[in-house]
Structures are given as C-alpha cells and as structure tokens.
C-alpha atoms as a PDB file:
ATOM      1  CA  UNK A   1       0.000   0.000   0.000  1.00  0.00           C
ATOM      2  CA  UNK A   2       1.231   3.547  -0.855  1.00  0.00           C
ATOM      3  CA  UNK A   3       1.290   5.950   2.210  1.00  0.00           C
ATOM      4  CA  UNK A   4      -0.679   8.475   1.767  1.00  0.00           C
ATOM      5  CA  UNK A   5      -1.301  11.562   4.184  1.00  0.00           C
ATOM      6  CA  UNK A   6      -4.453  12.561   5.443  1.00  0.00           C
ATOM      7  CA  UNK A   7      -5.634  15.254   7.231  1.00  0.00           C
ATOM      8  CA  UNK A   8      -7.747  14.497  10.585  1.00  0.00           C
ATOM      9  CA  UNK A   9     -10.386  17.170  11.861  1.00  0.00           C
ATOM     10  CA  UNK A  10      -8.683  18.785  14.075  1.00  0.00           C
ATOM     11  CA  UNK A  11      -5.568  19.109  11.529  1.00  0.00           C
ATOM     12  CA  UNK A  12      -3.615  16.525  12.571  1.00  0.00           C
ATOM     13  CA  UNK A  13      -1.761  14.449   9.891  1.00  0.00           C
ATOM     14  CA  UNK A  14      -1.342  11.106   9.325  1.00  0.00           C
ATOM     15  CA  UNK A  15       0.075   8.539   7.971  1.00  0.00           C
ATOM     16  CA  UNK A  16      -0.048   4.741   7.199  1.00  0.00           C
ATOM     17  CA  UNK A  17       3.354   4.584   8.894  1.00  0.00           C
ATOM     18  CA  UNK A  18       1.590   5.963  12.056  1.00  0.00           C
ATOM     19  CA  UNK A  19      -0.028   2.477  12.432  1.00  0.00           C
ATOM     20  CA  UNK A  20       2.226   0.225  11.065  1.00  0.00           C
ATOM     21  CA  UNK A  21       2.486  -2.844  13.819  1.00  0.00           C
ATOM     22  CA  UNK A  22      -0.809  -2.850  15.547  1.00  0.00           C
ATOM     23  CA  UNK A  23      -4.217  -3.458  14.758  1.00  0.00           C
ATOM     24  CA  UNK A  24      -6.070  -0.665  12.792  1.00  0.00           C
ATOM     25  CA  UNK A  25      -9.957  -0.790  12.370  1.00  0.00           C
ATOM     26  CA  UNK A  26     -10.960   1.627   9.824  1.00  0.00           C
ATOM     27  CA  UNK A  27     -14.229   2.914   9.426  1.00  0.00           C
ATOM     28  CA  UNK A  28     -15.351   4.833   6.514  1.00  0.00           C
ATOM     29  CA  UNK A  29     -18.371   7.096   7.690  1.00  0.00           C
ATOM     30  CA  UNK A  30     -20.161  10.523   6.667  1.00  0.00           C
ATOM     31  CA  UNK A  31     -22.329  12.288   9.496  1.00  0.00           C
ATOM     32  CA  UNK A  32     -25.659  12.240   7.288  1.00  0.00           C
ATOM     33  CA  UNK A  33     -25.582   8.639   6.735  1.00  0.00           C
ATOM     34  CA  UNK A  34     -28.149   7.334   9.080  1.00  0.00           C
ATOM     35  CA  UNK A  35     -26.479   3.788   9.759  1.00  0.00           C
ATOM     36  CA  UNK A  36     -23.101   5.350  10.610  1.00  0.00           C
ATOM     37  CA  UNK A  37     -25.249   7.479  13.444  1.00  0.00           C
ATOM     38  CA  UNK A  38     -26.401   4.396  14.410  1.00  0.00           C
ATOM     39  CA  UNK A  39     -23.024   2.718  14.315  1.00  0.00           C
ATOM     40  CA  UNK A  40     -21.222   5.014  16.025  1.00  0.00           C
ATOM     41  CA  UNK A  41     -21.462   4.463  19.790  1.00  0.00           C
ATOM     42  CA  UNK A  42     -20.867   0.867  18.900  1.00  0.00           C
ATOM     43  CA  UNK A  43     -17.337   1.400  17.519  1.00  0.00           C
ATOM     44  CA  UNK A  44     -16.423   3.679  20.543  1.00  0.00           C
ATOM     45  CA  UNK A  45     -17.534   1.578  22.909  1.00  0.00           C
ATOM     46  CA  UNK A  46     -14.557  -1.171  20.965  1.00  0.00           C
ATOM     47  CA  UNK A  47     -12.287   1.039  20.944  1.00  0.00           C
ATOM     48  CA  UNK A  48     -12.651   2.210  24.244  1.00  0.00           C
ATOM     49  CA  UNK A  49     -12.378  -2.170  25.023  1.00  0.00           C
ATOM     50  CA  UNK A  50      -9.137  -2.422  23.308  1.00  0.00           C
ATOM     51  CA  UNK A  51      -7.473   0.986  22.792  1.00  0.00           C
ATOM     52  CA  UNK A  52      -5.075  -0.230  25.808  1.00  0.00           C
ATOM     53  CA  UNK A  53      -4.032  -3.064  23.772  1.00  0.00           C
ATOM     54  CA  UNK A  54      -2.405  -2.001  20.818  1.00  0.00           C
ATOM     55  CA  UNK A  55      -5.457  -1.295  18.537  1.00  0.00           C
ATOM     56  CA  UNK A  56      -6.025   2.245  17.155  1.00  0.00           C
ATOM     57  CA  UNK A  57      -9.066   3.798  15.749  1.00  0.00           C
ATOM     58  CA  UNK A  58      -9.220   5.989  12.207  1.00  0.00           C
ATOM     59  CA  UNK A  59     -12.496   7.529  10.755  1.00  0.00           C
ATOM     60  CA  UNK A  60     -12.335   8.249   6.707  1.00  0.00           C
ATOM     61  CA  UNK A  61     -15.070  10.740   6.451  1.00  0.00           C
ATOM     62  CA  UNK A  62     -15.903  10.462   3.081  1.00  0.00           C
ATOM     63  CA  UNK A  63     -18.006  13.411   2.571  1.00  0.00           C
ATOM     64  CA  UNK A  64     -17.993  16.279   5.214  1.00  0.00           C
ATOM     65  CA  UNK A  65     -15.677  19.161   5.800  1.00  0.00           C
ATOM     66  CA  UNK A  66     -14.037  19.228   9.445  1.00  0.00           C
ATOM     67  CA  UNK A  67     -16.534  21.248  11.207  1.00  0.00           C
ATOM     68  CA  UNK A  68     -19.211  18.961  10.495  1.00  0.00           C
ATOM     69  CA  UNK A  69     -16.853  16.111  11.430  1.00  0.00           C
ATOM     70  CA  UNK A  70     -16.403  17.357  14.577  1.00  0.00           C
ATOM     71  CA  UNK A  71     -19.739  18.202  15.648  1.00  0.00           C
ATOM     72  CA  UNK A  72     -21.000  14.637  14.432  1.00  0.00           C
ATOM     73  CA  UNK A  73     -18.447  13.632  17.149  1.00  0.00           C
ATOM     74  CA  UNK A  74     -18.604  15.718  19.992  1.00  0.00           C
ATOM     75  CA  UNK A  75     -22.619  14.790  19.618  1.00  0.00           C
ATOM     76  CA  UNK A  76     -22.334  11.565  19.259  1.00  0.00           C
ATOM     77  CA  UNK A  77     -19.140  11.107  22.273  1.00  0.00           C
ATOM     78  CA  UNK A  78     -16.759   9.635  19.651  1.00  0.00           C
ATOM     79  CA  UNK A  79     -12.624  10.253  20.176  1.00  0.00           C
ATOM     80  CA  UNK A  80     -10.980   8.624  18.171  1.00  0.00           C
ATOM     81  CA  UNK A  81      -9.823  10.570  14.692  1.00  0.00           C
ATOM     82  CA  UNK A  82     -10.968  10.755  11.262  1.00  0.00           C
ATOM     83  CA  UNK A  83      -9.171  11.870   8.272  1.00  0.00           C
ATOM     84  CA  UNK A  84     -11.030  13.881   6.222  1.00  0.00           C
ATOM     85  CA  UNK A  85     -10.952  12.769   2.402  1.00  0.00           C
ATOM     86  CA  UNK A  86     -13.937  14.705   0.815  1.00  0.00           C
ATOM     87  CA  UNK A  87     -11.230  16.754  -0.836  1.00  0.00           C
ATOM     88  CA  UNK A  88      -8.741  14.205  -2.448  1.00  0.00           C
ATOM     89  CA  UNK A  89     -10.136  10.796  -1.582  1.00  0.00           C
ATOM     90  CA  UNK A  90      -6.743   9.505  -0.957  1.00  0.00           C
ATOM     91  CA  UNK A  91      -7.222   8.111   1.730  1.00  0.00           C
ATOM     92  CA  UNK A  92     -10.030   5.850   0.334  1.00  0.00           C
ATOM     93  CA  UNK A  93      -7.638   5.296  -3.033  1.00  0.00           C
ATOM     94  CA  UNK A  94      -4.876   3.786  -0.776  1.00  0.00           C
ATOM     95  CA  UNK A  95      -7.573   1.213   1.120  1.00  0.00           C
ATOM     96  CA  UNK A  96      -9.617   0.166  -1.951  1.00  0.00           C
ATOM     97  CA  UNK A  97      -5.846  -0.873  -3.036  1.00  0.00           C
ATOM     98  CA  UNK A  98      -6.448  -3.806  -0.238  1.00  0.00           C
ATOM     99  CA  UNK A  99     -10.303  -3.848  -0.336  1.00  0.00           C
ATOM    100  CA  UNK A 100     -13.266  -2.232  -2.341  1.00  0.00           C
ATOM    101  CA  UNK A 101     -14.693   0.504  -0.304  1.00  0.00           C
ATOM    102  CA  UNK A 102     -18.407   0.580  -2.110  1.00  0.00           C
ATOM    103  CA  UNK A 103     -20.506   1.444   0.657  1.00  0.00           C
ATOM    104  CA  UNK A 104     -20.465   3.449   3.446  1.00  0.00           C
ATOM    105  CA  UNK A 105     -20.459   2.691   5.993  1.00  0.00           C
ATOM    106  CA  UNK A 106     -17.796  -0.363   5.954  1.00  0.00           C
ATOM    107  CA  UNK A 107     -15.412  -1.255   8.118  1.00  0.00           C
ATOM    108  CA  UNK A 108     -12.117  -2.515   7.998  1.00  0.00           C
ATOM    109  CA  UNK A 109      -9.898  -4.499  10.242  1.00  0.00           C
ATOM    110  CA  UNK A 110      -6.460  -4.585   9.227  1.00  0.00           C
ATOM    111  CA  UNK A 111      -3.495  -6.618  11.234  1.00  0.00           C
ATOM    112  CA  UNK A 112      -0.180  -5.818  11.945  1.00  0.00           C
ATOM    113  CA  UNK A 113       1.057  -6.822   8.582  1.00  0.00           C
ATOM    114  CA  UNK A 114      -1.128  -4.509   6.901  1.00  0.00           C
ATOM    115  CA  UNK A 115      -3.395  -6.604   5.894  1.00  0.00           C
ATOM    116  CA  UNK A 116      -7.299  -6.944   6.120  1.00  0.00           C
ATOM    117  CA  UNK A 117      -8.359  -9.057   8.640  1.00  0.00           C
ATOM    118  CA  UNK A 118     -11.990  -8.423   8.242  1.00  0.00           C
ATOM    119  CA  UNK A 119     -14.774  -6.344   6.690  1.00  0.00           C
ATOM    120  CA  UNK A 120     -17.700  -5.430   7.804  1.00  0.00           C
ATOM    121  CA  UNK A 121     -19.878  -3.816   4.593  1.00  0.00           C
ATOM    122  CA  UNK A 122     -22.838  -1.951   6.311  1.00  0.00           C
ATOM    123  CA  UNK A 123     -24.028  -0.896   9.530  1.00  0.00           C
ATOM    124  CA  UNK A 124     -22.240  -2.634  12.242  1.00  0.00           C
ATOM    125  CA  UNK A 125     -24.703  -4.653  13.784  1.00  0.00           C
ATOM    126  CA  UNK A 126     -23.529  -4.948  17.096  1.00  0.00           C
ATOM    127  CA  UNK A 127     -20.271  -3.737  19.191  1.00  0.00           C
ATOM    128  CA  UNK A 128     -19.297  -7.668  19.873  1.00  0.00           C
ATOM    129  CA  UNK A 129     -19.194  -7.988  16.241  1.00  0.00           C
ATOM    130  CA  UNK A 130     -16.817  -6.005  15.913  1.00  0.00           C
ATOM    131  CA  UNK A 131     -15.057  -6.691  19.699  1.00  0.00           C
ATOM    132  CA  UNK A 132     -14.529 -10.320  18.142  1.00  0.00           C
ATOM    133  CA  UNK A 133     -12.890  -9.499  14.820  1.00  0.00           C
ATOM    134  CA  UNK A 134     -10.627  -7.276  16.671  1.00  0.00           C
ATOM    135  CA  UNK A 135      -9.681 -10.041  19.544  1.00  0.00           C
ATOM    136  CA  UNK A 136      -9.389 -12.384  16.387  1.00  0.00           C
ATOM    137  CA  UNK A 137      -6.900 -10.381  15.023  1.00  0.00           C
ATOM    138  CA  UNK A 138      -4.735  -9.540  17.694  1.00  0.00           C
ATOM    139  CA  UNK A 139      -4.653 -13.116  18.909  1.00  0.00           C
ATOM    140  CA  UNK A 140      -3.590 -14.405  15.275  1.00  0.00           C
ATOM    141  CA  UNK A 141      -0.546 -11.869  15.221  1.00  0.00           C
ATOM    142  CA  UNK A 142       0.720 -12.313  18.300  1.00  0.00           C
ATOM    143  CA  UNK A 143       4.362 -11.441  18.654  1.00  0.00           C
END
C-alpha cells in the first residue's frame, strides 16, 4: 500500500506509517448517513475495550468538511480521529488498493502486517461484532 497523508479534523496528519504494527480498524463514515449514526457508539464503545491493547481507531469521512466532522463527534461522544478525504479521496484510493470501499459505511480491520483481517460492509450490527474481529486479530498476530 502507498502511504498516503491525510488530514484528521482537528488538523492533525497522518500517515499509514503511524499504524504500522498494531491493529487498525478503519471505518469509513459521513455524518448524514443514518447507519453510521447508528453505528457510532458501537465502535467507541470497541475502541474504548481495546485501545489499551495495541489497537487504534481511524475515521475516513468520506463526505464532510471538518466542522461537520467534529460536531457529528462531539454529539455523538466519539474520540478517536478521522481523516477527512472529501477533498482528495486519498485516503479511500490507498484502502480500496487492499479492499473495495463501495458502501459506506464499511469497516475494515487490518493486522499488523497490513493486511485486512476483516470487513464489515454496512451498519455494524452490534459492538461484539466487531469486539470479536478485533480479539481475532490480535490473537492471530501475536508477537
């Protein structure tokens, strides 16, 4: 995969360097699609389970500008980042490299190798779901 930049939100860049090594769940997301709304306290709630544990958290808004990022999550308690890629869709470029991204939401788990683990294509049904995918793939790539 390429390693592209993005910009979060709140300006911050990153990188796919920046999670080389652990577990990354990626969720692509926009705040007017309902099922993402729905979604969204679901995928805290996981990464508030395993953020201890070598797991990080990235949003790929696909849509919004960072204002409307950030109020979708200060209402809806969410804080982990998202990159915003309405402007480029780089971001999204770099992942449908390793996956197609056709819907949104979906959501990706990659492992340490940089590879995806799991996808999720839809509304995330529940939060252990997801919880198992990501205990999945940390147990498989053990060091």
């Amino acid at each position: 995969m390429s390693h592209p930049k993005g910009l979060t939100e709140t300006g911050d860049t990153v990188t796919s360097d920046d999670y080389r090594g652990g577990v990354l769940v990626v969720n692509f997301w926009y705040a007017a699609c309902g099922p993402c709304i729905v979604e969204a306290p679901l995928l805290e709630e996981v990464w508030q389970d395993y953020q201890d544990q070598g797991v990080a958290f990235l949003g790929v808004n696909t849509y919004d500008q960072p204002a409307t990022a950030l109020s979708f999550a200060r209402d809806n308690n969410i804080t982990y980042p998202s990159v915003i890629d309405v402007n480029d869709g780089r971001v999204k470029l770099a992942f449908a490299q390793l996956t197609p991204i056709q819907a949104t939401p979906t959501t990706l788990v990659i492992d340490r190798d940089g590879r995806v683990a799991a996808r999720i294509i839809g509304q995330l049904a529940t939060a252990s779901i997801l919880s198992t995918l990501v205990a999945d793939t940390l147990a498989e790539d053990a060091p």
